[in-house]
PDB file of N, CA and C in Angstrom:
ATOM      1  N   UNK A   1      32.135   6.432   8.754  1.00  0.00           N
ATOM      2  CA  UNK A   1      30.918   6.622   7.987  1.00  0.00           C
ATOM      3  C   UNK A   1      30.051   5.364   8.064  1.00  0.00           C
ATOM      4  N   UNK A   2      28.817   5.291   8.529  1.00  0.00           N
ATOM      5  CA  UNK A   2      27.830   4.817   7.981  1.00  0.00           C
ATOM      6  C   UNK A   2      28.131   3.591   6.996  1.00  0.00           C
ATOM      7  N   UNK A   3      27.818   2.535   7.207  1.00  0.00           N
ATOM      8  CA  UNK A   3      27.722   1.649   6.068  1.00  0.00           C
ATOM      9  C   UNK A   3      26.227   1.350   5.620  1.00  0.00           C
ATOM     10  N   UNK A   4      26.561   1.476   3.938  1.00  0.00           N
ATOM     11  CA  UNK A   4      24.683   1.711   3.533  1.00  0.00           C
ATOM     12  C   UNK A   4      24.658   0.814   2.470  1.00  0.00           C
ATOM     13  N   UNK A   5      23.748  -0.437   2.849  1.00  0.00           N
ATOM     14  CA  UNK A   5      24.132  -1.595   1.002  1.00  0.00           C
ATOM     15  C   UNK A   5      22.906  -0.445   0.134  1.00  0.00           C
ATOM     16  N   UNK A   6      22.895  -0.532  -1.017  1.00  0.00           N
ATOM     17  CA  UNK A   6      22.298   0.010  -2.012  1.00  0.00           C
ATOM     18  C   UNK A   6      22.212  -0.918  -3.170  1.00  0.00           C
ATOM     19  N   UNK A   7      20.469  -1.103  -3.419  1.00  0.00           N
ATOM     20  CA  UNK A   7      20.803  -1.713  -4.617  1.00  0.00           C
ATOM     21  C   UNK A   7      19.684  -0.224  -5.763  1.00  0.00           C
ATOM     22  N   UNK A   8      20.043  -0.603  -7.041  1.00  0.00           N
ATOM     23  CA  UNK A   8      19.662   0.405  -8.267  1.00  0.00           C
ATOM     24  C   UNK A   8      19.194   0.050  -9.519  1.00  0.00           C
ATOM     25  N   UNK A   9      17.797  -0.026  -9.198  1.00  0.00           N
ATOM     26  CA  UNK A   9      17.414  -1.415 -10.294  1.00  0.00           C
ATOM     27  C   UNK A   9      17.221  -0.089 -11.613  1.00  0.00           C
ATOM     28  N   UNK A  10      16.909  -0.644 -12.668  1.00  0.00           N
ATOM     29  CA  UNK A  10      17.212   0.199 -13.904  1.00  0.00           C
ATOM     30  C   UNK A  10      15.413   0.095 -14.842  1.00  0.00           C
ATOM     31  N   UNK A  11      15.134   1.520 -15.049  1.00  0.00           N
ATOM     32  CA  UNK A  11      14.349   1.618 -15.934  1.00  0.00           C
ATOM     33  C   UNK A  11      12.807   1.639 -15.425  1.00  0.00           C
ATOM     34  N   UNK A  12      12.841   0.423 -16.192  1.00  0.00           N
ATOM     35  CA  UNK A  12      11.205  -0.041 -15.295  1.00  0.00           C
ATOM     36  C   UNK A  12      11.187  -1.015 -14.129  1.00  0.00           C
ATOM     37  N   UNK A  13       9.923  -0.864 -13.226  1.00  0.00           N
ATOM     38  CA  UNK A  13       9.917  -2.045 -12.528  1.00  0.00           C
ATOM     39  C   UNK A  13       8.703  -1.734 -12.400  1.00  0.00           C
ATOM     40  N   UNK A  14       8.257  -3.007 -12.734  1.00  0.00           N
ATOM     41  CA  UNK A  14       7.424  -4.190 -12.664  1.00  0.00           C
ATOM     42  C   UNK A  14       7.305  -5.210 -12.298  1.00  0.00           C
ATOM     43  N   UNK A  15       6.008  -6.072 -12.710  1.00  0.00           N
ATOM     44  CA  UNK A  15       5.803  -7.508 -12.243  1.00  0.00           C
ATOM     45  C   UNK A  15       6.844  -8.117 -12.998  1.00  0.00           C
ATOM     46  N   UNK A  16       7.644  -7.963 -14.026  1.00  0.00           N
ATOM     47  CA  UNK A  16       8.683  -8.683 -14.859  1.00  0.00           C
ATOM     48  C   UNK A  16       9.741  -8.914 -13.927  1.00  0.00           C
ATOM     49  N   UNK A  17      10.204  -7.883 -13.046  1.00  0.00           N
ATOM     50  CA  UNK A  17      11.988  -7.817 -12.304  1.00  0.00           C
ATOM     51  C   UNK A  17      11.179  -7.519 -10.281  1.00  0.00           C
ATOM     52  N   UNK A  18      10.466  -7.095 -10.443  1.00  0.00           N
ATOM     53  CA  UNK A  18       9.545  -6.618  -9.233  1.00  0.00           C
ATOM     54  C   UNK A  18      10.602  -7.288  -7.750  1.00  0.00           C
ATOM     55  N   UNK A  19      10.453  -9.107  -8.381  1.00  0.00           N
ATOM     56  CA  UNK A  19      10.829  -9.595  -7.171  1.00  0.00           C
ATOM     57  C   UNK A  19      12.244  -9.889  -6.926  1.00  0.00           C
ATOM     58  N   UNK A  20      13.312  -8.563  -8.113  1.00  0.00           N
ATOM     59  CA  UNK A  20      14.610  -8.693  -7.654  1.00  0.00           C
ATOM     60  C   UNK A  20      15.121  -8.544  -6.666  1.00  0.00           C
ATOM     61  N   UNK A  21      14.272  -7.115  -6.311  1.00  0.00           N
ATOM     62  CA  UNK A  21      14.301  -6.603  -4.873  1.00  0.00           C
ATOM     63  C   UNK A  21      14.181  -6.802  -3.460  1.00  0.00           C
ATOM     64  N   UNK A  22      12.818  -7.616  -3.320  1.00  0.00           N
ATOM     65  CA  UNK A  22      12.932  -8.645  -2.540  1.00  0.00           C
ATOM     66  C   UNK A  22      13.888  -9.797  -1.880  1.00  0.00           C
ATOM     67  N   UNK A  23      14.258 -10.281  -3.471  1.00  0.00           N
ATOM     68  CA  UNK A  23      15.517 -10.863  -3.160  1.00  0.00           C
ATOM     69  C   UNK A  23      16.665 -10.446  -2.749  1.00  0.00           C
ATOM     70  N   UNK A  24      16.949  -9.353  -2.974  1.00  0.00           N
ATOM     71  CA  UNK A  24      18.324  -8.561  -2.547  1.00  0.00           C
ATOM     72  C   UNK A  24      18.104  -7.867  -1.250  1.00  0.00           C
ATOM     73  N   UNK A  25      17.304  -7.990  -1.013  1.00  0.00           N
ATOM     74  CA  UNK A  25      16.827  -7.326   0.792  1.00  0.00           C
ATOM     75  C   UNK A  25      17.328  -8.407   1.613  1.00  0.00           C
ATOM     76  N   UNK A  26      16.598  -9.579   0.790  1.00  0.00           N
ATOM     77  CA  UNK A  26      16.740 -11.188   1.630  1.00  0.00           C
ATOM     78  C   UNK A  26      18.155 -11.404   2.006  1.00  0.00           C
ATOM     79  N   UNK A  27      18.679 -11.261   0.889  1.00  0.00           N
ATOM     80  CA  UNK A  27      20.523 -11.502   1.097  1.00  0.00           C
ATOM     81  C   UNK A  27      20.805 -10.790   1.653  1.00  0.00           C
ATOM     82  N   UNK A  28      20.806  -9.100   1.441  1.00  0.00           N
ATOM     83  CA  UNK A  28      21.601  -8.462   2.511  1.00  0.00           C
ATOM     84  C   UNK A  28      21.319  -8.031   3.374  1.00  0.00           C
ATOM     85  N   UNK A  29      19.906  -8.732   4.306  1.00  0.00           N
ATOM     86  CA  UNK A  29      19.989  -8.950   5.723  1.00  0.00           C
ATOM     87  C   UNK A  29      20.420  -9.980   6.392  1.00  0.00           C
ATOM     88  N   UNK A  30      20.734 -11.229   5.575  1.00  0.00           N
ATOM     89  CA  UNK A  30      21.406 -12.417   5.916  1.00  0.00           C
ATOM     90  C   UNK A  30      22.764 -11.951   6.011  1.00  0.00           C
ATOM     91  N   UNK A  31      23.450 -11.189   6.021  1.00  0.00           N
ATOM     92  CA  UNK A  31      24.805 -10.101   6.108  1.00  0.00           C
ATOM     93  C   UNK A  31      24.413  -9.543   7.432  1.00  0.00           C
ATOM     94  N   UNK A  32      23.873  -9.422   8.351  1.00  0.00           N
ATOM     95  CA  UNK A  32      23.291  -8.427   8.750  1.00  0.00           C
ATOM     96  C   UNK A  32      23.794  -6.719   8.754  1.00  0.00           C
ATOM     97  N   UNK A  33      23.234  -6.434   7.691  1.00  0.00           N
ATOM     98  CA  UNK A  33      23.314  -5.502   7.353  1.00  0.00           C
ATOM     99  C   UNK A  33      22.296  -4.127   8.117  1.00  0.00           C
ATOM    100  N   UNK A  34      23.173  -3.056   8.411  1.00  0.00           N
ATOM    101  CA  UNK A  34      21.793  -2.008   9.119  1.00  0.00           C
ATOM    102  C   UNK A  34      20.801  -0.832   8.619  1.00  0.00           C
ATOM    103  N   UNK A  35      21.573  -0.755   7.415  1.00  0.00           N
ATOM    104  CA  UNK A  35      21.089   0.490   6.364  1.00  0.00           C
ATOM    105  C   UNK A  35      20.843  -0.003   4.657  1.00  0.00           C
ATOM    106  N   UNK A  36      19.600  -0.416   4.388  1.00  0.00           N
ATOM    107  CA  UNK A  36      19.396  -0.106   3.107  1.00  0.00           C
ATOM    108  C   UNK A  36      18.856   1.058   2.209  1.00  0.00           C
ATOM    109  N   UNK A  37      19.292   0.691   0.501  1.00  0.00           N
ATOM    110  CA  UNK A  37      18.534   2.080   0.387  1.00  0.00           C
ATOM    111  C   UNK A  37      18.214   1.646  -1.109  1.00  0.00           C
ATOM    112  N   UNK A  38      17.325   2.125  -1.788  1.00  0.00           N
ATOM    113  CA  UNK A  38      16.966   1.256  -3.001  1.00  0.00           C
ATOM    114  C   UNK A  38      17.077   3.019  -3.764  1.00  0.00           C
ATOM    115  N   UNK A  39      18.060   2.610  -5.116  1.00  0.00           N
ATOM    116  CA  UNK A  39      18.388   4.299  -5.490  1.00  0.00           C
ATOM    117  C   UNK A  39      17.587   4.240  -6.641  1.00  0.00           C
ATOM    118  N   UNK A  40      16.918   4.961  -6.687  1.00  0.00           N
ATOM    119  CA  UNK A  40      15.735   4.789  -7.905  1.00  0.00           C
ATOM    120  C   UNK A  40      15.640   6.129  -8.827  1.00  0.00           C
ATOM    121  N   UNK A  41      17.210   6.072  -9.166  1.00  0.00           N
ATOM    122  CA  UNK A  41      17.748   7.367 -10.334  1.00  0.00           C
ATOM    123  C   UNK A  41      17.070   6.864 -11.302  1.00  0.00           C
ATOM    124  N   UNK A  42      17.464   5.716 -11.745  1.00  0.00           N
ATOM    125  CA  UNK A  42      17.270   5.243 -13.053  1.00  0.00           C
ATOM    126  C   UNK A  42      15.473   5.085 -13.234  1.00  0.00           C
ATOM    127  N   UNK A  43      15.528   5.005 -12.444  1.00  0.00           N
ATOM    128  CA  UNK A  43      13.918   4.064 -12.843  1.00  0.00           C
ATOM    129  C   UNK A  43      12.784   5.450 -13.565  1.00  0.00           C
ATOM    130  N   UNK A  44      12.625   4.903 -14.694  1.00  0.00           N
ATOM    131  CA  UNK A  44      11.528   5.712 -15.965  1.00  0.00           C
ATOM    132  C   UNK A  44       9.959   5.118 -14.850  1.00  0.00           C
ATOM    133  N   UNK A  45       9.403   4.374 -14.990  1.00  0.00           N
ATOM    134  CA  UNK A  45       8.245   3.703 -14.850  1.00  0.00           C
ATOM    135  C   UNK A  45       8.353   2.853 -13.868  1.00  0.00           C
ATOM    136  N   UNK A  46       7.311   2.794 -12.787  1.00  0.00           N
ATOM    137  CA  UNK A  46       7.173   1.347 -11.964  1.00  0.00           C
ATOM    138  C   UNK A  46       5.396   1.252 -11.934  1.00  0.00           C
ATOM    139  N   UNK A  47       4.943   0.270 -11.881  1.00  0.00           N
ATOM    140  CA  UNK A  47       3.741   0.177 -12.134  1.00  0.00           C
ATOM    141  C   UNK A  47       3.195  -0.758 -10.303  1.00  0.00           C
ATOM    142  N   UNK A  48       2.649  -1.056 -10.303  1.00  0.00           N
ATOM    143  CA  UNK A  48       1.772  -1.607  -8.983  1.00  0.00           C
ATOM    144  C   UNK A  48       2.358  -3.119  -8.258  1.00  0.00           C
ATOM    145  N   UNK A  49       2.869  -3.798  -9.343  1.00  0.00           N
ATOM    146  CA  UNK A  49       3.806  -4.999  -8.687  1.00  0.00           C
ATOM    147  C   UNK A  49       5.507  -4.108  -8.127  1.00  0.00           C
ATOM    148  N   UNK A  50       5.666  -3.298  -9.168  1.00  0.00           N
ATOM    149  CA  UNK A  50       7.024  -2.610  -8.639  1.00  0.00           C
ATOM    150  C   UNK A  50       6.848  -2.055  -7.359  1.00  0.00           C
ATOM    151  N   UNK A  51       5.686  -1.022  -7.184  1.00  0.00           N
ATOM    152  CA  UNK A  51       4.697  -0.694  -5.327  1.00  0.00           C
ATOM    153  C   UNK A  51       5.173  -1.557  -4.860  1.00  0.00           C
ATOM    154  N   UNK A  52       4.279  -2.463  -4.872  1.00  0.00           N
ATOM    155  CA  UNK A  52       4.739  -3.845  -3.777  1.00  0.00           C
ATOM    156  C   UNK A  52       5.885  -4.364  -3.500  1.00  0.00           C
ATOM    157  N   UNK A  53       6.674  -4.479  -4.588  1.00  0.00           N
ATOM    158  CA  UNK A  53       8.038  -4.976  -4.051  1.00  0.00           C
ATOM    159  C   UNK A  53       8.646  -3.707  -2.854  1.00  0.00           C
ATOM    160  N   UNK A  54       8.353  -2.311  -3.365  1.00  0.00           N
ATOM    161  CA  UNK A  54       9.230  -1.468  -2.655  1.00  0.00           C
ATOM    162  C   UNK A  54       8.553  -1.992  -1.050  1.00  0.00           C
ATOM    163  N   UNK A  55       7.106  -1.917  -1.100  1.00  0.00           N
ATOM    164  CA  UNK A  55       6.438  -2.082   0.468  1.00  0.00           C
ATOM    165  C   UNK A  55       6.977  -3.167   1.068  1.00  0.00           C
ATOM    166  N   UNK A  56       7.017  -4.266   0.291  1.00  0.00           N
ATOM    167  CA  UNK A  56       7.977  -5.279   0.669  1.00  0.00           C
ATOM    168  C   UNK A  56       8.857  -5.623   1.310  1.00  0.00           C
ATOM    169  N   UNK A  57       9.948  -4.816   0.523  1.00  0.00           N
ATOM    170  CA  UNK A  57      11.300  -4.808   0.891  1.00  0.00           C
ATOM    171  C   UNK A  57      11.522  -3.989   2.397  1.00  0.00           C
ATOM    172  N   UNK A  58      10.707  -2.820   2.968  1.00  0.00           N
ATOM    173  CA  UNK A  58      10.300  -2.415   3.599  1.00  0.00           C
ATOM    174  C   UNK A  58       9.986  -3.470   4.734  1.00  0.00           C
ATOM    175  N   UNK A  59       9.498  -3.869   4.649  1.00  0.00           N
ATOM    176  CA  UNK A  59       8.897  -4.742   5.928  1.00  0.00           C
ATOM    177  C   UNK A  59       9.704  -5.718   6.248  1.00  0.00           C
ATOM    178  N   UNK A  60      10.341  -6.365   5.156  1.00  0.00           N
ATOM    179  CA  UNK A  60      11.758  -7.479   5.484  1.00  0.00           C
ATOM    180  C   UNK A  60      12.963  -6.542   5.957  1.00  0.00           C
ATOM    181  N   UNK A  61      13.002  -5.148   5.633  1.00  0.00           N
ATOM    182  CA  UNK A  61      14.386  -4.674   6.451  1.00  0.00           C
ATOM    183  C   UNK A  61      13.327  -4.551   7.763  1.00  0.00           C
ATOM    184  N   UNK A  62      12.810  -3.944   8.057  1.00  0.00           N
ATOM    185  CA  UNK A  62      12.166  -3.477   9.119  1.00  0.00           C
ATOM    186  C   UNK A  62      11.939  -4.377  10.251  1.00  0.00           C
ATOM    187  N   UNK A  63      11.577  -5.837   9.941  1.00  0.00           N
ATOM    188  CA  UNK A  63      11.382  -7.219  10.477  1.00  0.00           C
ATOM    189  C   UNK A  63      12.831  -7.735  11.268  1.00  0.00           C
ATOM    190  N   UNK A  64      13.769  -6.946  10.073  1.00  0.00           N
ATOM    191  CA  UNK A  64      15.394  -7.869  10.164  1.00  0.00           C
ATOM    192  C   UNK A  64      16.079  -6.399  11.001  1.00  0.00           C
ATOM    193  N   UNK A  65      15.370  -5.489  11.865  1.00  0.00           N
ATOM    194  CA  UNK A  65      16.130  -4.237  12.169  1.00  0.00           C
ATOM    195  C   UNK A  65      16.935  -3.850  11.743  1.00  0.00           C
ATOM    196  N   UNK A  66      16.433  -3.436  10.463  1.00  0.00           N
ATOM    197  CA  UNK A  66      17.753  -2.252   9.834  1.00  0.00           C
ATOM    198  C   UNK A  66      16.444  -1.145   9.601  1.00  0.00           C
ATOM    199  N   UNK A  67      17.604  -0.040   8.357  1.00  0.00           N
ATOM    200  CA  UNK A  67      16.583   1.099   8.014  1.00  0.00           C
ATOM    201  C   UNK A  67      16.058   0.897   6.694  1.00  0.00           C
ATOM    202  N   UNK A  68      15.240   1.117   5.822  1.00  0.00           N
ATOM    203  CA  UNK A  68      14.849   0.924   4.939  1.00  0.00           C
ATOM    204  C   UNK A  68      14.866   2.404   4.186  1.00  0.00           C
ATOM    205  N   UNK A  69      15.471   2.856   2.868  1.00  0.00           N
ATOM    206  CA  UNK A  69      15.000   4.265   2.248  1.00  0.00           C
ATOM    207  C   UNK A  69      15.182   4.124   0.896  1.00  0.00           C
ATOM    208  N   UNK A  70      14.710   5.236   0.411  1.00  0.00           N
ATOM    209  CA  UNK A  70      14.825   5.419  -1.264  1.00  0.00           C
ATOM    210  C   UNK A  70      15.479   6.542  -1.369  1.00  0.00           C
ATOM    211  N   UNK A  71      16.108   6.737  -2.384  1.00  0.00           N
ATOM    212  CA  UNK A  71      16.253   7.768  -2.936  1.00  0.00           C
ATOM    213  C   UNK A  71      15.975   8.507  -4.204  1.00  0.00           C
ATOM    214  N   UNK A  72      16.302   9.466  -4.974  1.00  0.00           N
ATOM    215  CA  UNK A  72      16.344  10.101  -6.233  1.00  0.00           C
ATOM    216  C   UNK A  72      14.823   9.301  -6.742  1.00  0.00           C
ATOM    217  N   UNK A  73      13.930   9.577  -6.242  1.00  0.00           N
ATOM    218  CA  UNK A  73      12.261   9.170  -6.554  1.00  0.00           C
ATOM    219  C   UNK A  73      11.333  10.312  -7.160  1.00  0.00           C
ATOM    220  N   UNK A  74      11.851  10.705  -8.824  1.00  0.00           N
ATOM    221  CA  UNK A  74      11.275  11.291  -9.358  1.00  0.00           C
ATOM    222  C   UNK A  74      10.211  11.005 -10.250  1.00  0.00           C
ATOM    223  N   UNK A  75       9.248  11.702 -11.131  1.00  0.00           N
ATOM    224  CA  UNK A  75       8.184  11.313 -12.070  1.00  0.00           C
ATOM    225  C   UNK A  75       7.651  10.506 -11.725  1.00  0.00           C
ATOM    226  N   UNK A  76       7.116   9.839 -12.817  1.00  0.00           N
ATOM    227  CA  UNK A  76       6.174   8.787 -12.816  1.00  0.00           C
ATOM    228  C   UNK A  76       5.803   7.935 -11.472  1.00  0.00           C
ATOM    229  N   UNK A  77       7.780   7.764 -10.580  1.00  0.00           N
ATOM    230  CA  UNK A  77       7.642   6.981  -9.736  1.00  0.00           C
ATOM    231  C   UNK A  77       6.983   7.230  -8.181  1.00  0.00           C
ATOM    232  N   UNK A  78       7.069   8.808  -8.429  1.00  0.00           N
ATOM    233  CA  UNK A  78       7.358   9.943  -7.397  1.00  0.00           C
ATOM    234  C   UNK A  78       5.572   9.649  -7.113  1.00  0.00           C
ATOM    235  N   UNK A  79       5.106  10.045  -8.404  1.00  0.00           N
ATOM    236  CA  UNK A  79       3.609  10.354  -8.720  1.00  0.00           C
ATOM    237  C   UNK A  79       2.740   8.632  -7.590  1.00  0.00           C
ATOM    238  N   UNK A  80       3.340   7.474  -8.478  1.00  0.00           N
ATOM    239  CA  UNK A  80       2.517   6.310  -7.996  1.00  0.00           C
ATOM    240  C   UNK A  80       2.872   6.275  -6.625  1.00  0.00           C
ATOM    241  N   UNK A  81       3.945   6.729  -6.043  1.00  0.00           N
ATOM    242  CA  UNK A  81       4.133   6.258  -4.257  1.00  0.00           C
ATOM    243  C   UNK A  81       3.079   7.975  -3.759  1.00  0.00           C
ATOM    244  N   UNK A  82       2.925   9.361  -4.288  1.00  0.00           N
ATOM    245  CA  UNK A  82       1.848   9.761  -4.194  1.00  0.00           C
ATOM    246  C   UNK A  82       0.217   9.433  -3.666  1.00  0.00           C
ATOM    247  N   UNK A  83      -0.101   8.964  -5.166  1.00  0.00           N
ATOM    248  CA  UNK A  83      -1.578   9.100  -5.749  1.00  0.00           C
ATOM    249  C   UNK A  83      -1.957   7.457  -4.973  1.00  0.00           C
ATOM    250  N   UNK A  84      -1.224   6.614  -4.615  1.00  0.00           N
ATOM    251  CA  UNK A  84      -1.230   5.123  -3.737  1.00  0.00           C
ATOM    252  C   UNK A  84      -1.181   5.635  -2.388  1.00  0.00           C
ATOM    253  N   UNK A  85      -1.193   6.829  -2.294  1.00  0.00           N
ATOM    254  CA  UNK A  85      -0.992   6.994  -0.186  1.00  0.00           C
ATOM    255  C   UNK A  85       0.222   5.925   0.653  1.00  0.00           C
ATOM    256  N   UNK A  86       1.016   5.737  -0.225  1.00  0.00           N
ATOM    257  CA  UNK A  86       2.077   5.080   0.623  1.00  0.00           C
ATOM    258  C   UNK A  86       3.518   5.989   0.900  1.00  0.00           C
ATOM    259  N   UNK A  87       3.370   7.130   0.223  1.00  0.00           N
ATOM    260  CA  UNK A  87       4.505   7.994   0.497  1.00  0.00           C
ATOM    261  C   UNK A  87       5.506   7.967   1.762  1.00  0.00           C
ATOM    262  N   UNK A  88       4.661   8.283   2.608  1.00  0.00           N
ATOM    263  CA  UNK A  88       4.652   8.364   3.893  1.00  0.00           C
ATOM    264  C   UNK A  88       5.138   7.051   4.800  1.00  0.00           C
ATOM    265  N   UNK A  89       5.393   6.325   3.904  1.00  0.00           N
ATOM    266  CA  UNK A  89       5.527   4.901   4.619  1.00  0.00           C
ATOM    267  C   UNK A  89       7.122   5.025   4.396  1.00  0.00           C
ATOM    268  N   UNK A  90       7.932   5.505   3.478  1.00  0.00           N
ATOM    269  CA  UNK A  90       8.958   5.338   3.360  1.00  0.00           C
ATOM    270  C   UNK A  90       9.912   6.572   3.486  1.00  0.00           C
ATOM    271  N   UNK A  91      11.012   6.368   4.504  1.00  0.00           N
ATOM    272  CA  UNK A  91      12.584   7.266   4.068  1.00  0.00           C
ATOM    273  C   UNK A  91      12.471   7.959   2.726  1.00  0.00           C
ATOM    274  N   UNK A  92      12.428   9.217   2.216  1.00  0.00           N
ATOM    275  CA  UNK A  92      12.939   9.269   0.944  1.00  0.00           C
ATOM    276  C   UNK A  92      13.839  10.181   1.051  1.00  0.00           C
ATOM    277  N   UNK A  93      15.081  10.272   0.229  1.00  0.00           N
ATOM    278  CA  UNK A  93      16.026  11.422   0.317  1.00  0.00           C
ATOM    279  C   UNK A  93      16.055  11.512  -1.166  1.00  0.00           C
ATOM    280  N   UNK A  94      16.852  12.672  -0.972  1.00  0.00           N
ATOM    281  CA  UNK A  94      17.089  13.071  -2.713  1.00  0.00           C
ATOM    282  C   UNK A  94      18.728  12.284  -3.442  1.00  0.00           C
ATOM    283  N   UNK A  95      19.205  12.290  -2.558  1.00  0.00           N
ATOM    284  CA  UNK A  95      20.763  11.455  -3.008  1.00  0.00           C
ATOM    285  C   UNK A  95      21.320  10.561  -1.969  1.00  0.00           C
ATOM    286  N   UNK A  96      21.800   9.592  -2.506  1.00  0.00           N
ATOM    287  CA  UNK A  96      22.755   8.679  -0.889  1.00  0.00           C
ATOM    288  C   UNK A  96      23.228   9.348   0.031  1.00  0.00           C
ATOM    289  N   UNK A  97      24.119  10.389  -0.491  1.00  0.00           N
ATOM    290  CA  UNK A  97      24.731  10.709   0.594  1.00  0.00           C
ATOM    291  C   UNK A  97      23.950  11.794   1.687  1.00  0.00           C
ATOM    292  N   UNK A  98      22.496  12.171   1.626  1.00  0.00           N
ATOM    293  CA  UNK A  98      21.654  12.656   2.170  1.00  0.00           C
ATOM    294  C   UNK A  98      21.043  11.871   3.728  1.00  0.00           C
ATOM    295  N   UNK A  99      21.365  10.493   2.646  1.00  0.00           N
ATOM    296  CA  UNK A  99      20.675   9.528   3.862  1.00  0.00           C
ATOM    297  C   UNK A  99      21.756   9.068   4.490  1.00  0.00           C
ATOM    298  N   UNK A 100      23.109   9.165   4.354  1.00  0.00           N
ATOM    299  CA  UNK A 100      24.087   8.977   5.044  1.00  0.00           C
ATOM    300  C   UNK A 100      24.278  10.029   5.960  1.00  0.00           C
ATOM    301  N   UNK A 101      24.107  11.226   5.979  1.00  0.00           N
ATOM    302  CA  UNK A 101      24.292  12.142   6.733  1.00  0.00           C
ATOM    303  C   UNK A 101      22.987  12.100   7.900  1.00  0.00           C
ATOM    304  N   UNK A 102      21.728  11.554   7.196  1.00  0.00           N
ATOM    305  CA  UNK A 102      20.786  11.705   8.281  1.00  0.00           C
ATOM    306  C   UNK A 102      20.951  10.253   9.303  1.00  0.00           C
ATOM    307  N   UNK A 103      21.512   9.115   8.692  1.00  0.00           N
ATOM    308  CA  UNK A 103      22.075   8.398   9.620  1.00  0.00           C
ATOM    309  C   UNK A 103      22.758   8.885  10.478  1.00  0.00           C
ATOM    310  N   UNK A 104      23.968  10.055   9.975  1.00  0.00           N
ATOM    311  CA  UNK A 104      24.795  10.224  10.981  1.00  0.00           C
ATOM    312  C   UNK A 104      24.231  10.762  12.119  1.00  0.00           C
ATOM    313  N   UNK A 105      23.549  11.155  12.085  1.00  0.00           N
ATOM    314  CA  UNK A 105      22.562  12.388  13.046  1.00  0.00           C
ATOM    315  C   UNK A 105      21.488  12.134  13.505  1.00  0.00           C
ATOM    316  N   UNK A 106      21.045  11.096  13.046  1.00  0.00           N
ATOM    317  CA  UNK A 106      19.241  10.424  14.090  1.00  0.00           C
ATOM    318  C   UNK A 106      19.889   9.229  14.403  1.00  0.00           C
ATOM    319  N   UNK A 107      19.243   8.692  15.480  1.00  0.00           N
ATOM    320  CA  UNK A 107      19.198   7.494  16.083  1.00  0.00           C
ATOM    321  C   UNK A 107      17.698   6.570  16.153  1.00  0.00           C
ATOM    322  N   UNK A 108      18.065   5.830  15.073  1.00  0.00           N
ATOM    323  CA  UNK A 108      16.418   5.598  14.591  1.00  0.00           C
ATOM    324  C   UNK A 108      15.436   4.061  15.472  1.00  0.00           C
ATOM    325  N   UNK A 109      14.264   4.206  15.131  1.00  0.00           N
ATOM    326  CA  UNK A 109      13.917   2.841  15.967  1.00  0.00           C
ATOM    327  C   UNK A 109      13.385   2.524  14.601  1.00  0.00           C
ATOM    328  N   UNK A 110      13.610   1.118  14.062  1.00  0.00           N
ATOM    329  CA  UNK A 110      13.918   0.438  13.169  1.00  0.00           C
ATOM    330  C   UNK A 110      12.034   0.336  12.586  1.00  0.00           C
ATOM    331  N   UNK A 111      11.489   0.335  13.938  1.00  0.00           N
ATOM    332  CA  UNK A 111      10.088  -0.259  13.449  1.00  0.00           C
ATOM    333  C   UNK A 111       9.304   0.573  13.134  1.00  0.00           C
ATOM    334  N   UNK A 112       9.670   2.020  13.490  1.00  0.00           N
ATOM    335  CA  UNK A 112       9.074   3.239  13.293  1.00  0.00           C
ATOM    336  C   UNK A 112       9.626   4.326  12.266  1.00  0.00           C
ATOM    337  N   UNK A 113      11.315   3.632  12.527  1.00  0.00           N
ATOM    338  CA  UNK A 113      11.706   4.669  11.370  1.00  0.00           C
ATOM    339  C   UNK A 113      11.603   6.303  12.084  1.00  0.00           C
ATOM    340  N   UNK A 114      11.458   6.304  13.434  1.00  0.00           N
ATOM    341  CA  UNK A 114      11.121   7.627  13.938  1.00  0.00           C
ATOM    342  C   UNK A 114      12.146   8.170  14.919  1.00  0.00           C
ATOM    343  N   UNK A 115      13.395   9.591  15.282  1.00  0.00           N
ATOM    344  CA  UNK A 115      13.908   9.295  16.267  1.00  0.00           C
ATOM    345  C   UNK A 115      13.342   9.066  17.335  1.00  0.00           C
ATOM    346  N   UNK A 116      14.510   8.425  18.130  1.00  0.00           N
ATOM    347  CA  UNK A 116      14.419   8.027  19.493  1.00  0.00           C
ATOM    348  C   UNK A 116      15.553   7.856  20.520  1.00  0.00           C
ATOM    349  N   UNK A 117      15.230   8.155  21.516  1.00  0.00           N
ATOM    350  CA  UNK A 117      16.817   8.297  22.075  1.00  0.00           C
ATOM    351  C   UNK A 117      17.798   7.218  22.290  1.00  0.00           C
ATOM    352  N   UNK A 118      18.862   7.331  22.176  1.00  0.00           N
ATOM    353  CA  UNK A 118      20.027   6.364  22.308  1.00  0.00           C
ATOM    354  C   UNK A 118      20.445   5.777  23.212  1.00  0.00           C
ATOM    355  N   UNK A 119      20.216   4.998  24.011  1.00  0.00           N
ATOM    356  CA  UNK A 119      21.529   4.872  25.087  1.00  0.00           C
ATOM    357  C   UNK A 119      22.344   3.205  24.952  1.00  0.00           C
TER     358      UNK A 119
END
């Protein structure tokens, strides 16, 4: 199986915790790590610094070739990666093990996030 780091920040995010994420991208590509996934069950509210961290974190896996995704991205949070036109910028699945299975089965190019063939 797939190895996938996950981190699951809680509640809100904001400019208060925003740049936990960041930080935890930082570390676990210094692992080199190939699959992240930021599980965003918990999260009630993220407001426009929380955006940014996710775009963020995004571009430091993407930079460091791994995959970058979210998951469980409902309400409020669902709405701002919406109504911001950045939807589309990111992996989203509905549960981990969704994006573990689509690992198993695409062969991705890191910078596109798009398949591509393997050899």
């Amino acid at each position: 199986m797939t190895k996938i780091d996950v981190y699951k920040p809680t509640r809100i995010l904001s400019a208060a915790n925003a740049s936990e994420i960041t930080l935890w991208v930082r570390q676990v590509m210094d692992t080199n790590t190939r699959h992240v996934m930021l599980d965003l069950s918990n999260v009630m509210f993220m407001d426009s610094s929380g955006l940014g961290s996710l775009v963020a974190a995004r571009r430091i896996a993407l930079e460091n070739g791994a995959t970058f995704a979210l998951c469980a991205v409902y309400g409020q949070p669902r709405m701002l990666l919406d109504i911001s036109n950045v939807e589309s910028l990111f992996l989203i699945f509905g549960t981990r093990k969704e994006y573990a299975s689509y690992l198993e089965t695409h062969c991705l190019s890191t910078e596109s996030q798009e398949k591509v063939s393997c050899s």
